[in-house]
Protein backbone atom coordinates (compact mmCIF):
# COMPACT_ATOMS: atom_id res chain seq x y z
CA UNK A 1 -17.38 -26.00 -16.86
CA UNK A 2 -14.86 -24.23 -14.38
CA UNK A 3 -11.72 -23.04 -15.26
CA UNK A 4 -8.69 -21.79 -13.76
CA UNK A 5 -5.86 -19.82 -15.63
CA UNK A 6 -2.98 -17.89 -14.08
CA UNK A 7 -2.72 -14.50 -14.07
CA UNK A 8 -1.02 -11.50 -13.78
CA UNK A 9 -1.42 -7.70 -12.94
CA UNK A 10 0.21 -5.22 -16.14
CA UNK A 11 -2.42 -2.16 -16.13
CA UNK A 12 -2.11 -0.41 -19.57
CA UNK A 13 0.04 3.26 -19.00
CA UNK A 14 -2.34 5.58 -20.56
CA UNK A 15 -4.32 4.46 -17.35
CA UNK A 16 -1.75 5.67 -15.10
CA UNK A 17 -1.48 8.55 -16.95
CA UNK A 18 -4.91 9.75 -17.40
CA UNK A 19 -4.93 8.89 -13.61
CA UNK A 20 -1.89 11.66 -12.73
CA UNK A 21 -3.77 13.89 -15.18
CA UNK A 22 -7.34 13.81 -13.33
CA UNK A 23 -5.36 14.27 -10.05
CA UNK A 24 -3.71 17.19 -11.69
CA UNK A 25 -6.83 19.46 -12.40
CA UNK A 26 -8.92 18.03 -8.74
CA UNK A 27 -11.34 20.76 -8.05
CA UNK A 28 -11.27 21.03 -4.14
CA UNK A 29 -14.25 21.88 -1.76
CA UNK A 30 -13.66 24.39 1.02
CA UNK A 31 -13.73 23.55 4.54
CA UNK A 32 -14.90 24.82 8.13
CA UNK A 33 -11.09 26.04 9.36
CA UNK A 34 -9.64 23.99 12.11
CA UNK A 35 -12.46 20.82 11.61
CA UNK A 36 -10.03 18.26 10.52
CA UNK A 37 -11.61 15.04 10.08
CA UNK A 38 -15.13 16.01 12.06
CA UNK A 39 -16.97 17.01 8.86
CA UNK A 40 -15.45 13.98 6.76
CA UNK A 41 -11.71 13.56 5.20
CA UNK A 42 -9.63 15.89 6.34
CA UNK A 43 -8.47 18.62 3.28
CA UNK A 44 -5.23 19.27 4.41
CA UNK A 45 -4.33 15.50 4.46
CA UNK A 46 -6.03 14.56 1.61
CA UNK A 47 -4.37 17.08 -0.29
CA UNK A 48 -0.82 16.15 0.70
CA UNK A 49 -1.97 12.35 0.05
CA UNK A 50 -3.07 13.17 -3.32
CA UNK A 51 0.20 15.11 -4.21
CA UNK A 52 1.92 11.95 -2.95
CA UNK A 53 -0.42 10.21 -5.45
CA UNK A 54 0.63 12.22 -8.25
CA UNK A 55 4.31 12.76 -8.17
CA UNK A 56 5.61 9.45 -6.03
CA UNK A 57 3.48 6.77 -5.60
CA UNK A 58 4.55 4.04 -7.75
CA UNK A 59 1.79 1.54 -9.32
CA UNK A 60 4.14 -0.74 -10.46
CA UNK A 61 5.90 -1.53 -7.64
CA UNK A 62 2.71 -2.86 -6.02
CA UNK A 63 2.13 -4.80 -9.46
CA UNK A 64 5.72 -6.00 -8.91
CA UNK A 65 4.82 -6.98 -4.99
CA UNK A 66 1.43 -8.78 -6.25
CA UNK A 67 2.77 -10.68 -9.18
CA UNK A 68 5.38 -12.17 -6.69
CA UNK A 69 2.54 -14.65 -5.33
CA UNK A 70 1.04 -16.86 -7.64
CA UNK A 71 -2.01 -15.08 -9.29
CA UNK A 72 -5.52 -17.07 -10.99
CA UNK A 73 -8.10 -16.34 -12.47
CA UNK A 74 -11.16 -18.69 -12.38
CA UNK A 75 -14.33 -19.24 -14.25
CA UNK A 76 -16.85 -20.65 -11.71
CA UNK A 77 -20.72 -20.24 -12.59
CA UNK A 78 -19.73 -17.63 -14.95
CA UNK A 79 -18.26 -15.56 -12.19
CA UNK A 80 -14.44 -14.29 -13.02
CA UNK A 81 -13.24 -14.68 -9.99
CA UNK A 82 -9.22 -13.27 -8.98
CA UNK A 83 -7.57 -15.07 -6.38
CA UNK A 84 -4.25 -15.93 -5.28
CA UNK A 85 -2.69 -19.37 -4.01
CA UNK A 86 0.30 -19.62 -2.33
CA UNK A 87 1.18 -23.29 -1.28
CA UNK A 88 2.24 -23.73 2.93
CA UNK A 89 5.96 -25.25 3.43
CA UNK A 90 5.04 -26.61 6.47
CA UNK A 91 5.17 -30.58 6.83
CA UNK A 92 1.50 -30.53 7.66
CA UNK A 93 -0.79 -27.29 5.46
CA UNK A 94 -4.04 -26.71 6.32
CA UNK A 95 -5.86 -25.03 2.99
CA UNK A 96 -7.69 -21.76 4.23
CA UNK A 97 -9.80 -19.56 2.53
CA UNK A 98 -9.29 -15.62 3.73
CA UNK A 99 -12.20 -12.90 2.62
CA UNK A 100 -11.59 -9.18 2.83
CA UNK A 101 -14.31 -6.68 3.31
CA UNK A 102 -14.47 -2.84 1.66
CA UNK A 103 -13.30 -0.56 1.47
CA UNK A 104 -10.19 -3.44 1.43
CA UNK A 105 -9.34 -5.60 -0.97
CA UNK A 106 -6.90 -8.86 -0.98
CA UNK A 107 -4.24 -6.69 -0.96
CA UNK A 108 -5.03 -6.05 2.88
CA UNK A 109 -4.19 -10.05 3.47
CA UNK A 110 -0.18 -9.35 1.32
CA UNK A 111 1.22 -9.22 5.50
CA UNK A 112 -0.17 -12.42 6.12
CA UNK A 113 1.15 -14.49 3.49
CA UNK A 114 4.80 -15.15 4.74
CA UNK A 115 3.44 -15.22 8.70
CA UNK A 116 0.57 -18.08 7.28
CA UNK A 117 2.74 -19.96 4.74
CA UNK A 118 6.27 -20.53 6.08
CA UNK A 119 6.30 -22.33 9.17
CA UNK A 120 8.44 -25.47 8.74
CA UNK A 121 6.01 -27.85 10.93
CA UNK A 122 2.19 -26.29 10.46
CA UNK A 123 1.42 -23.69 7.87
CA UNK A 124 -1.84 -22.75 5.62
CA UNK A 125 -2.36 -22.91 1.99
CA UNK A 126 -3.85 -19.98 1.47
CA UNK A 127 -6.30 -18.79 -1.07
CA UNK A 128 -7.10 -15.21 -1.19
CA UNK A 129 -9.61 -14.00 -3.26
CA UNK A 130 -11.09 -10.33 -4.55
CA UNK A 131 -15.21 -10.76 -3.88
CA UNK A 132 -17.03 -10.21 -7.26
CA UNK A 133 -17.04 -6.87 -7.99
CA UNK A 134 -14.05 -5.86 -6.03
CA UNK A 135 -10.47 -5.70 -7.28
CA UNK A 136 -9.39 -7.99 -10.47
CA UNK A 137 -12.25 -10.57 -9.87
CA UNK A 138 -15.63 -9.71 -12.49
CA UNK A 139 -18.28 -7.24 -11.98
CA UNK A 140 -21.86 -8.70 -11.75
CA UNK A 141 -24.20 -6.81 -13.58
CA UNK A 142 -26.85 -9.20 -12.66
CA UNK A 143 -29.46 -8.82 -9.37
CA UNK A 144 -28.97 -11.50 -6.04
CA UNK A 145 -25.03 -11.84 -6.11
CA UNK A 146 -24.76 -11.41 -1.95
CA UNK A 147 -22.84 -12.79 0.24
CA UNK A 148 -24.46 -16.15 0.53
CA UNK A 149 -24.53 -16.66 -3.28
CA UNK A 150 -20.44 -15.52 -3.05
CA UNK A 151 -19.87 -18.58 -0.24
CA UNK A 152 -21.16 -21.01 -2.90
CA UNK A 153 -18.63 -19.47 -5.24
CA UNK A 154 -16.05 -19.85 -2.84
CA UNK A 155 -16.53 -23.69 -1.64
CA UNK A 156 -17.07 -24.10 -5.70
CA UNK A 157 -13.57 -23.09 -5.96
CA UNK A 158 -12.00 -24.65 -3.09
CA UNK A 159 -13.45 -27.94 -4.33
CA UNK A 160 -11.63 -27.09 -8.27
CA UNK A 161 -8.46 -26.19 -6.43
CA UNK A 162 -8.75 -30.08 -4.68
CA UNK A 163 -9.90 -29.00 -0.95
CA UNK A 164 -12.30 -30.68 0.05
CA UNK A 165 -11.85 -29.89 3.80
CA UNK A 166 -10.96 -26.63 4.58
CA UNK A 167 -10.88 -23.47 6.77
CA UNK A 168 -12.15 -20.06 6.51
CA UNK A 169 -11.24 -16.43 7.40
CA UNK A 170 -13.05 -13.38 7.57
CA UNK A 171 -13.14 -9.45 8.36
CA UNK A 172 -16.16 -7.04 7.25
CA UNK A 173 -17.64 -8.58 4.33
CA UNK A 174 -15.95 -11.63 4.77
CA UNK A 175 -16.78 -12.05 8.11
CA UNK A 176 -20.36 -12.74 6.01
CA UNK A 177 -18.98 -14.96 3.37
CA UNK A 178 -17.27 -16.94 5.54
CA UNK A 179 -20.62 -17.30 7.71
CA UNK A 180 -22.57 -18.54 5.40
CA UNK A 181 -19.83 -20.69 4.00
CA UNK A 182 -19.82 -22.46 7.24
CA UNK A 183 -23.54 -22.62 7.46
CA UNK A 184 -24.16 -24.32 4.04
CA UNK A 185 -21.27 -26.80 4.15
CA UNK A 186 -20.48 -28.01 7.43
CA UNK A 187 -18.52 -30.97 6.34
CA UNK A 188 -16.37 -29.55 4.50
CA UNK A 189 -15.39 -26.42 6.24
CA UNK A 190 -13.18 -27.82 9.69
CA UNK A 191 -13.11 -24.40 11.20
CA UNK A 192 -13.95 -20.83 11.17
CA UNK A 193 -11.87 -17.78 12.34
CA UNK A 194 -13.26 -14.45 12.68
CA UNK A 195 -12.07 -10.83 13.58
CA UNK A 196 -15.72 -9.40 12.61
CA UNK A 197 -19.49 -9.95 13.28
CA UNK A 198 -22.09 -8.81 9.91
CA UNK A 199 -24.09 -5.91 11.33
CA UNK A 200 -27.04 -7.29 10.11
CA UNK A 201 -26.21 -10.74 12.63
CA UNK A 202 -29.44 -12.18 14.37
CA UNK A 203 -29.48 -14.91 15.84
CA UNK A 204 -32.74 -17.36 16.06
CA UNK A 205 -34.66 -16.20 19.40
CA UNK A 206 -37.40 -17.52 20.63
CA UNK A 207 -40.80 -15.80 20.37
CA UNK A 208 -40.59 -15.43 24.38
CA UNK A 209 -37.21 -14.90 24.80
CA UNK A 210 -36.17 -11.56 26.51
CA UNK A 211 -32.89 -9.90 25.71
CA UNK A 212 -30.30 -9.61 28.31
CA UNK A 213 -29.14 -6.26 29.45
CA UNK A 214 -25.88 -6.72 27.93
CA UNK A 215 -27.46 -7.00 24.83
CA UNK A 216 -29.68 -4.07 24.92
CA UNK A 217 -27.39 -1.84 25.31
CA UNK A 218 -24.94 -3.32 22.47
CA UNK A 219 -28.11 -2.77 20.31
CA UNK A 220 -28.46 0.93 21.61
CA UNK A 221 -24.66 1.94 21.47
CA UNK A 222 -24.77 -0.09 17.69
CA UNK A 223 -28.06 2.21 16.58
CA UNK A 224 -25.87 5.39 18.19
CA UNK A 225 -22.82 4.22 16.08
CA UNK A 226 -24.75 4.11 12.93
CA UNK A 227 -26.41 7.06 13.06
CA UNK A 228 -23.00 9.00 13.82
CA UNK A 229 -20.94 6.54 11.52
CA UNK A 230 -23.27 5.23 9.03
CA UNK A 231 -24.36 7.13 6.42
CA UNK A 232 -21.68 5.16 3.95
CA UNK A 233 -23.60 2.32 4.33
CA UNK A 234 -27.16 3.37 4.14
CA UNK A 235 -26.10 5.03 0.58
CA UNK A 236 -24.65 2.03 -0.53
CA UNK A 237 -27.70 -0.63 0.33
CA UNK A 238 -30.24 2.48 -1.31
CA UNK A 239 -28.64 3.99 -3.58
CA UNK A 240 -25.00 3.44 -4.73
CA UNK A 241 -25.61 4.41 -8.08
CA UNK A 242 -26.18 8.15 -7.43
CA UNK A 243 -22.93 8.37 -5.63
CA UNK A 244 -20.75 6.29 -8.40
CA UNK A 245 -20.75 9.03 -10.67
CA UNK A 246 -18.67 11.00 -8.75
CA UNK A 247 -16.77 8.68 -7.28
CA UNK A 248 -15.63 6.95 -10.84
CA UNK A 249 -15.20 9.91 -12.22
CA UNK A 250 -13.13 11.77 -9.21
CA UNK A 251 -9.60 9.78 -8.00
CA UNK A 252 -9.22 12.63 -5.79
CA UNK A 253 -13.11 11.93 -4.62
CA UNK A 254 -12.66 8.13 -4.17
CA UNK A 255 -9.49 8.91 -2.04
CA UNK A 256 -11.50 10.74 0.22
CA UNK A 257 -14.64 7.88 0.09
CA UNK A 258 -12.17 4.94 1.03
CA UNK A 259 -9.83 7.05 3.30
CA UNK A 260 -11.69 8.20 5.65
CA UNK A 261 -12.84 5.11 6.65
CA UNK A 262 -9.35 3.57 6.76
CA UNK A 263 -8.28 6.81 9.34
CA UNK A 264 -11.91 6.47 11.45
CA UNK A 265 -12.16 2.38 11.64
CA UNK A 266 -8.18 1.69 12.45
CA UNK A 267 -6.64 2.25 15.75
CA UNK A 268 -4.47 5.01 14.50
CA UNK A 269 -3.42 6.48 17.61
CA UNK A 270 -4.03 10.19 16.65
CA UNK A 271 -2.09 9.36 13.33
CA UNK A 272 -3.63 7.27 10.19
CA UNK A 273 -0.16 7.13 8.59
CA UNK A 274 1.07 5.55 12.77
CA UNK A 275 -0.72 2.19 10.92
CA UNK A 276 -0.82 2.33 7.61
CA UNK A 277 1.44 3.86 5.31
CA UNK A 278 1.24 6.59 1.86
CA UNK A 279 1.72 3.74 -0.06
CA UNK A 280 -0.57 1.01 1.59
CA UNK A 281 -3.12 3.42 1.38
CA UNK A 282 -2.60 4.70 -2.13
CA UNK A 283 -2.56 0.86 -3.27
CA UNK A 284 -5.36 0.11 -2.33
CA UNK A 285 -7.31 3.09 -3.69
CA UNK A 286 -5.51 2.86 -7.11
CA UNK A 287 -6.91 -0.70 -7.20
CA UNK A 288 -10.38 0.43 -6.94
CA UNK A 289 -9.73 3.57 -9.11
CA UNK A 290 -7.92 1.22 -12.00
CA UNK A 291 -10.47 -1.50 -12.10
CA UNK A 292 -13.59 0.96 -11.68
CA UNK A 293 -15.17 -1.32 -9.20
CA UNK A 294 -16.09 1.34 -6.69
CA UNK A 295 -19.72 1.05 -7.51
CA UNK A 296 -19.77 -2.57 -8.16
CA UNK A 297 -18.33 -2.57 -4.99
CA UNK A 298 -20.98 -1.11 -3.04
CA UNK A 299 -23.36 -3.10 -4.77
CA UNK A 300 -23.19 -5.82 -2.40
CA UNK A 301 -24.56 -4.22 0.57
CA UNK A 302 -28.05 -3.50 -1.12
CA UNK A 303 -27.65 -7.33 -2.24
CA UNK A 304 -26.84 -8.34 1.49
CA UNK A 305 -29.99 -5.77 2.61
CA UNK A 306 -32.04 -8.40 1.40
CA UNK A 307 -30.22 -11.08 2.62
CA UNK A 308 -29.21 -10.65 6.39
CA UNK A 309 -27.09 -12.59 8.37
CA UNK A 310 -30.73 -13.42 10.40
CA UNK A 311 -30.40 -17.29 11.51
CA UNK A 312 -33.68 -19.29 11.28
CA UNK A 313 -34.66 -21.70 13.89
CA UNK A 314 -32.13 -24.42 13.79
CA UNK A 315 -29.62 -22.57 11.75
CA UNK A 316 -26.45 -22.20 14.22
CA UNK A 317 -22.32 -22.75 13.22
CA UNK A 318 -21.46 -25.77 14.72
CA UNK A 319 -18.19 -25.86 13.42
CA UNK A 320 -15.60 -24.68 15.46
CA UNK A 321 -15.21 -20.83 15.70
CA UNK A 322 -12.45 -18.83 16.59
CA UNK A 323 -13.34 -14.65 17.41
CA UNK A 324 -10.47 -12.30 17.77
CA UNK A 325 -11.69 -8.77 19.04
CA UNK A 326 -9.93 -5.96 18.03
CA UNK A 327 -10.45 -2.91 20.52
CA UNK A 328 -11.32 -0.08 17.40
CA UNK A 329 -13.09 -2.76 15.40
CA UNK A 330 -16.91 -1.53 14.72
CA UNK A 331 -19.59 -2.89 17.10
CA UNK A 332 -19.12 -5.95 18.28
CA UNK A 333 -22.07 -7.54 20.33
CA UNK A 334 -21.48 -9.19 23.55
CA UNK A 335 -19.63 -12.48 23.55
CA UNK A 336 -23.14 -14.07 24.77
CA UNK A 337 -25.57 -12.60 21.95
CA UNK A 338 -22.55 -14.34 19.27
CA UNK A 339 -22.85 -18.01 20.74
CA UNK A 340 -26.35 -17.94 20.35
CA UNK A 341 -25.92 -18.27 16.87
CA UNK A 342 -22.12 -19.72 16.77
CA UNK A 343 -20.11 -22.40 18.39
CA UNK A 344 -17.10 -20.13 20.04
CA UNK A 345 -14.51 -22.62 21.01
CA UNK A 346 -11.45 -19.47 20.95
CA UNK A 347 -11.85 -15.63 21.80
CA UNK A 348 -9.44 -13.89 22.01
CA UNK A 349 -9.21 -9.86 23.15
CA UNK A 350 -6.34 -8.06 21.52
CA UNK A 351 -4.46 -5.17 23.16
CA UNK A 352 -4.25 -3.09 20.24
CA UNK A 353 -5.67 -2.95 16.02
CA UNK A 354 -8.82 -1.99 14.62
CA UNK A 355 -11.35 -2.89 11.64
CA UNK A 356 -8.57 -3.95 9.09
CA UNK A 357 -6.82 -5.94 11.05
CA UNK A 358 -4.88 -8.22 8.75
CA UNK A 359 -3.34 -4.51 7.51
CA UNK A 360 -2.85 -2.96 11.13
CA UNK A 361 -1.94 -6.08 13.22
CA UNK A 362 -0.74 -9.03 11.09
CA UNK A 363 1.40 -10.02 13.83
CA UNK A 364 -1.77 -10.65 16.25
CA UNK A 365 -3.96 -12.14 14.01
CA UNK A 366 -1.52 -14.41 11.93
CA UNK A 367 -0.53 -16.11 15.54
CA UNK A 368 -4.55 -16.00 16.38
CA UNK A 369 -5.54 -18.11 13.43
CA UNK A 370 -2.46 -20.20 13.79
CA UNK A 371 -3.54 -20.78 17.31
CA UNK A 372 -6.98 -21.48 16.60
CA UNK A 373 -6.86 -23.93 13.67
CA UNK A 374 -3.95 -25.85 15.06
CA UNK A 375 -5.47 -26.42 18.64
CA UNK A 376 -9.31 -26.04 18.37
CA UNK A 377 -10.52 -27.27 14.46
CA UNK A 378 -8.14 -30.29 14.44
């Protein structure tokens, strides 16, 4: 039986304050002078971010700012599952379901909430919950928990929360979840907006079929990217265990893990801190560092190794799908090698934001999906 109780963030204080004391005694590599960020995170930055950490960053301010919303925790399967559900005020509310990706968490969708929610004509109830494994939600300790088998939790819990038609949102990770969400229930899910394609995305192609140019080289520059870019990922799908020692054990050495992704994947302008700022940051790595969930985390992209996003013959989204493309987001392929597999009724190019959009540009892609779901999935 599924259950759903509300909840709310209070982190014990000898947490916080065995945190302060780990970042106290951080033992700190060397570096090659003048690299900056080319051999990974930058020392000098992470070293005045981790002072930050230590001596001003405030925990429970961000408790404060999440405990504001409406907080739940559900039982669905088995599966603890965190999410929050803020109610629309608009006359009409579309219900949509919005997936983060890592090194995020939910707290990356907080901008969103008041753009999505408080339109007085047409606004979203939204539901915005942590992936298994990630943030509040429970870790599974148990093989096969991907993203497909996450999608059934997800329209599980849409269908307890009395949705039965709704939309869904995704970035990263949740770009996946929301993929397959759309693929295994079609008649309930009126529309799908994405600012991400899964780098494992295939679409069905015939035996004979040749590959267009375009899409050649997308696979070249995408092989290029991930052998530059990509060693993250290859450690997590082999062998995330090896590096979760550390990385549990280290606040100073998760900072670095989750940072440097946030300052290469974001269109930063020179600057990580010109999109995002101490604070955002430090929130969302004190999440992962409070709730240990950095290697349950990573988990899921050895799970979603064995499960691509490779569509069989006949398996296409035909619900409507919305694509915003930000410039500094990670590979895209071409416009043409994504309709082969989904049914792209609204694309949009943005002028400016990168992989974490909902963080960097909640602006853009509040007005995107507001755009999308009010003109193309009704």
């Amino acid at each position: 039986m599924n259950s759903i109780k509300p909840f709310s963030v209070n982190i014990p204080q000898k947490k916080l304050d065995d945190l302060k004391f780990r970042l106290s005694n951080t033992r700190w590599p060397d570096e090659i002078n003048g690299s900056g960020w080319t051999y990974g995170t930058d020392l000098s930055y992470i070293k005045s971010l981790t002072d930050y950490w230590q001596h001003t960053f405030d925990w429970r301010k961000i408790e404060d700012e999440i405990n504001a919303y409406p907080n739940f925790m559900a039982d669905i399967n088995g599966y603890q599952i965190h999410f929050l559900h803020i109610k629309g005020k608009g006359k009409r509310s579309l219900p949509l379901i919005i997936t983060h990706g890592w090194p995020g968490s939910f707290l990356e969708m907080m901008k969103l909430i008041p753009l999505l929610t408080e339109d007085p004509e047409l606004s979203f109830d939204l539901v915005i919950p942590s992936i298994p494994g990630f943030g509040f939600s429970g870790k599974v300790t148990d093989p096969g928990c991907n993203s497909a088998v996450v999608a059934e939790l997800w329209h599980q819990l849409m269908k307890e929360l009395g949705y039965d038609q709704y939309g869904a949102q995704g970035g990263d990770i949740g770009a996946g979840i929301s993929t397959w969400l759309s693929l295994k229930y079609p008649a309930n899910v009126s529309g799908l907006h994405l600012n991400f394609i899964s780098g494992s995305y295939k679409p069905y192609i015939k035996e004979n079929e040749e590959l267009s140019d375009e899409v050649l080289a997308f696979q070249k520059f995408g092989a290029d990217w991930s052998a530059r870019e990509g060693a993250y990922s290859h450690m997590h799908a082999t062998k995330p265990l090896t590096a979760a020692y550390g990385l549990n054990d280290s606040p100073t050495g998760l900072c670095a893990w989750i940072i440097e992704k946030f300052n290469s994947w974001s269109d930063k302008r020179g600057n990580i801190e010109n999109v995002f700022s101490k604070d955002e940051l430090l929130a969302n790595v004190t999440l992962y560092w409070l709730t240990e969930t950095i290697h349950s985390s990573m988990r899921i992209y050895n799970e979603n190794s064995k499960k691509p996003v490779a569509f069989r013959e006949n398996e296409f989204v035909k619900i409507p799908v919305g694509f915003a493309k930000f410039p500094k987001e990670l590979p895209t392929p071409p416009r043409s090698y994504i309709e082969k597999g989904f049914n792209i009724q609204h694309w949009t190019q943005m002028p400016e934001g990168g992989h974490f959009a909902a963080a960097e540009q909640p602006q853009l892609l509040a007005k995107d999906i507001q755009d999308f779901f009010y003109q193309k999935a009704h």
